[in-house]
C-alpha atoms as a PDB file:
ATOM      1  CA  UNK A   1       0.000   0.000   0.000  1.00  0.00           C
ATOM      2  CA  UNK A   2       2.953   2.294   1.085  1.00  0.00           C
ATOM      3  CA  UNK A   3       4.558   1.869  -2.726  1.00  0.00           C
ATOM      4  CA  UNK A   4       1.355   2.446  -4.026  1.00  0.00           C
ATOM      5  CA  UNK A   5       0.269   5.819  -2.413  1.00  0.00           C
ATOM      6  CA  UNK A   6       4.207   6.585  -3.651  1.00  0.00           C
ATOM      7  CA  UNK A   7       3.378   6.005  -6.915  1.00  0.00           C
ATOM      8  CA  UNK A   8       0.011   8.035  -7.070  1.00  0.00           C
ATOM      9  CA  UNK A   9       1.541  10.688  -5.166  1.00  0.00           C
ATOM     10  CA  UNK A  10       4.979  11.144  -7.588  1.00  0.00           C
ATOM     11  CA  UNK A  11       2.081  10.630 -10.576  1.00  0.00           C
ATOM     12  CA  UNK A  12       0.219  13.496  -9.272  1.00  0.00           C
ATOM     13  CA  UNK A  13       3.633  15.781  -8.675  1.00  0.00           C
ATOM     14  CA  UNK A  14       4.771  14.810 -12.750  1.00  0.00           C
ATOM     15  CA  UNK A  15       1.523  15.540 -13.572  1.00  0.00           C
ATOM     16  CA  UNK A  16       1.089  18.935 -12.251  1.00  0.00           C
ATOM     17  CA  UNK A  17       4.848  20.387 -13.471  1.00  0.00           C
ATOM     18  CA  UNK A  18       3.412  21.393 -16.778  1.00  0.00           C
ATOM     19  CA  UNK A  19       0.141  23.068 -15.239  1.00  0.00           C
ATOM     20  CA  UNK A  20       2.045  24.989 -13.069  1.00  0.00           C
ATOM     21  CA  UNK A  21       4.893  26.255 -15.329  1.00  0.00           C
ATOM     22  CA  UNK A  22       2.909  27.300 -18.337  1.00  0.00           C
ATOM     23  CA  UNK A  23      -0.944  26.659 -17.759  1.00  0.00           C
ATOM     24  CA  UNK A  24      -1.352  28.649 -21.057  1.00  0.00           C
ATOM     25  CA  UNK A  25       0.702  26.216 -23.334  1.00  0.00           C
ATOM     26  CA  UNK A  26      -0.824  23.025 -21.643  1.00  0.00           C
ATOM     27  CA  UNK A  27      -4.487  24.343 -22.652  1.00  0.00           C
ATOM     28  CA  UNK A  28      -3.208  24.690 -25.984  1.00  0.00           C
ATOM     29  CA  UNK A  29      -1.626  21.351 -26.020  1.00  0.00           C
ATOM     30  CA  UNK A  30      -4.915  20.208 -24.770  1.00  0.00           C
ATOM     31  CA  UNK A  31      -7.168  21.306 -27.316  1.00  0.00           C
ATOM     32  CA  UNK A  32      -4.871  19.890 -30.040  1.00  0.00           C
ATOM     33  CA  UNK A  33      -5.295  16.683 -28.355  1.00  0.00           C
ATOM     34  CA  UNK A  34      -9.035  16.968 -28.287  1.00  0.00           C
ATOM     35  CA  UNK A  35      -8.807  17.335 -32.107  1.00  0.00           C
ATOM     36  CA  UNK A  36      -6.540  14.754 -32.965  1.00  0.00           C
ATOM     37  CA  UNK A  37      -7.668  11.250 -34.427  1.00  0.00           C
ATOM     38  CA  UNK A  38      -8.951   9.157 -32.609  1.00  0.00           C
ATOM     39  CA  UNK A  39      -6.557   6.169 -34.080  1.00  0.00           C
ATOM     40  CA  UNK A  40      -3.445   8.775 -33.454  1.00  0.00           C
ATOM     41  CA  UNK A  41      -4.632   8.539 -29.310  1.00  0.00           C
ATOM     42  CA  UNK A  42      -5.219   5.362 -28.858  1.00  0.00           C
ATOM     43  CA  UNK A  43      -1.789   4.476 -30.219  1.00  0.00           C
ATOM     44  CA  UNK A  44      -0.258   7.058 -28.246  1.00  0.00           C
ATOM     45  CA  UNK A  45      -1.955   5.100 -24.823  1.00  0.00           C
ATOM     46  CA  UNK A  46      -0.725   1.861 -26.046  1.00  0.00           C
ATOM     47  CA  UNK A  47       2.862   3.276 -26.864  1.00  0.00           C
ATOM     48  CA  UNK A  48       2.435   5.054 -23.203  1.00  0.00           C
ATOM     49  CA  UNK A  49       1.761   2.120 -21.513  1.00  0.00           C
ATOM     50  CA  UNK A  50       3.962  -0.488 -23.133  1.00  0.00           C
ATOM     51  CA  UNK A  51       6.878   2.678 -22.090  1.00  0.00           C
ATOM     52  CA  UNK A  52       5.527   1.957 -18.631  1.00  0.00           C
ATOM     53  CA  UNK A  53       5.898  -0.968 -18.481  1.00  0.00           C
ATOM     54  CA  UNK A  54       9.085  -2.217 -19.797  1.00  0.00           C
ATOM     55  CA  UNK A  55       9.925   0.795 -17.099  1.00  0.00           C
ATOM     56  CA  UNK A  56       8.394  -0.994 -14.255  1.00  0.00           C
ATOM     57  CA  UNK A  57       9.986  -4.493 -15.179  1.00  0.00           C
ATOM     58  CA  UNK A  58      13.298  -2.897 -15.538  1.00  0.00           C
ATOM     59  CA  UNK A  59      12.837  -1.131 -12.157  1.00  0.00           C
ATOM     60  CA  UNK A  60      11.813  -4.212 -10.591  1.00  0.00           C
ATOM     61  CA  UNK A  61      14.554  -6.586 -12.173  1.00  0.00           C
END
C-alpha cells in the first residue's frame, strides 16, 4: 500500500509540473489533443503504456 500511495503521489507531482509552469501552453496542447484522431490517441496510450511498463519491469529486475 505504502509503494502504491508513492506512486500516485509522484504521478500526481509529474503531472502537475506542466500546469504549473505554463498553464497557457498546456491548454493549448490540450485542445490539439481533443482534435486529434482518434486512431493517433489510442496508439499514443498503447505506446504510453507499453513505455511503462518495460519501465516498471526494468525497475523491478
Amino acid at each position: 500500500m505504502e509503494l502504491l500511495l508513492t506512486v500516485v503521489g509522484l504521478l500526481l507531482v509529474i503531472e502537475g509540473i506542466p500546469w504549473f509552469l505554463s498553464p497557457r501552453r498546456f491548454k493549448a496542447l490540450l485542445a490539439s489533443v481533443a482534435e486529434a484522431d482518434e486512431v493517433f490517441l489510442r496508439l499514443a496510450g498503447f505506446g504510453a503504456m507499453m513505455i511503462g511498463l518495460l519501465l516498471v519491469y526494468l525497475a523491478r529486475s
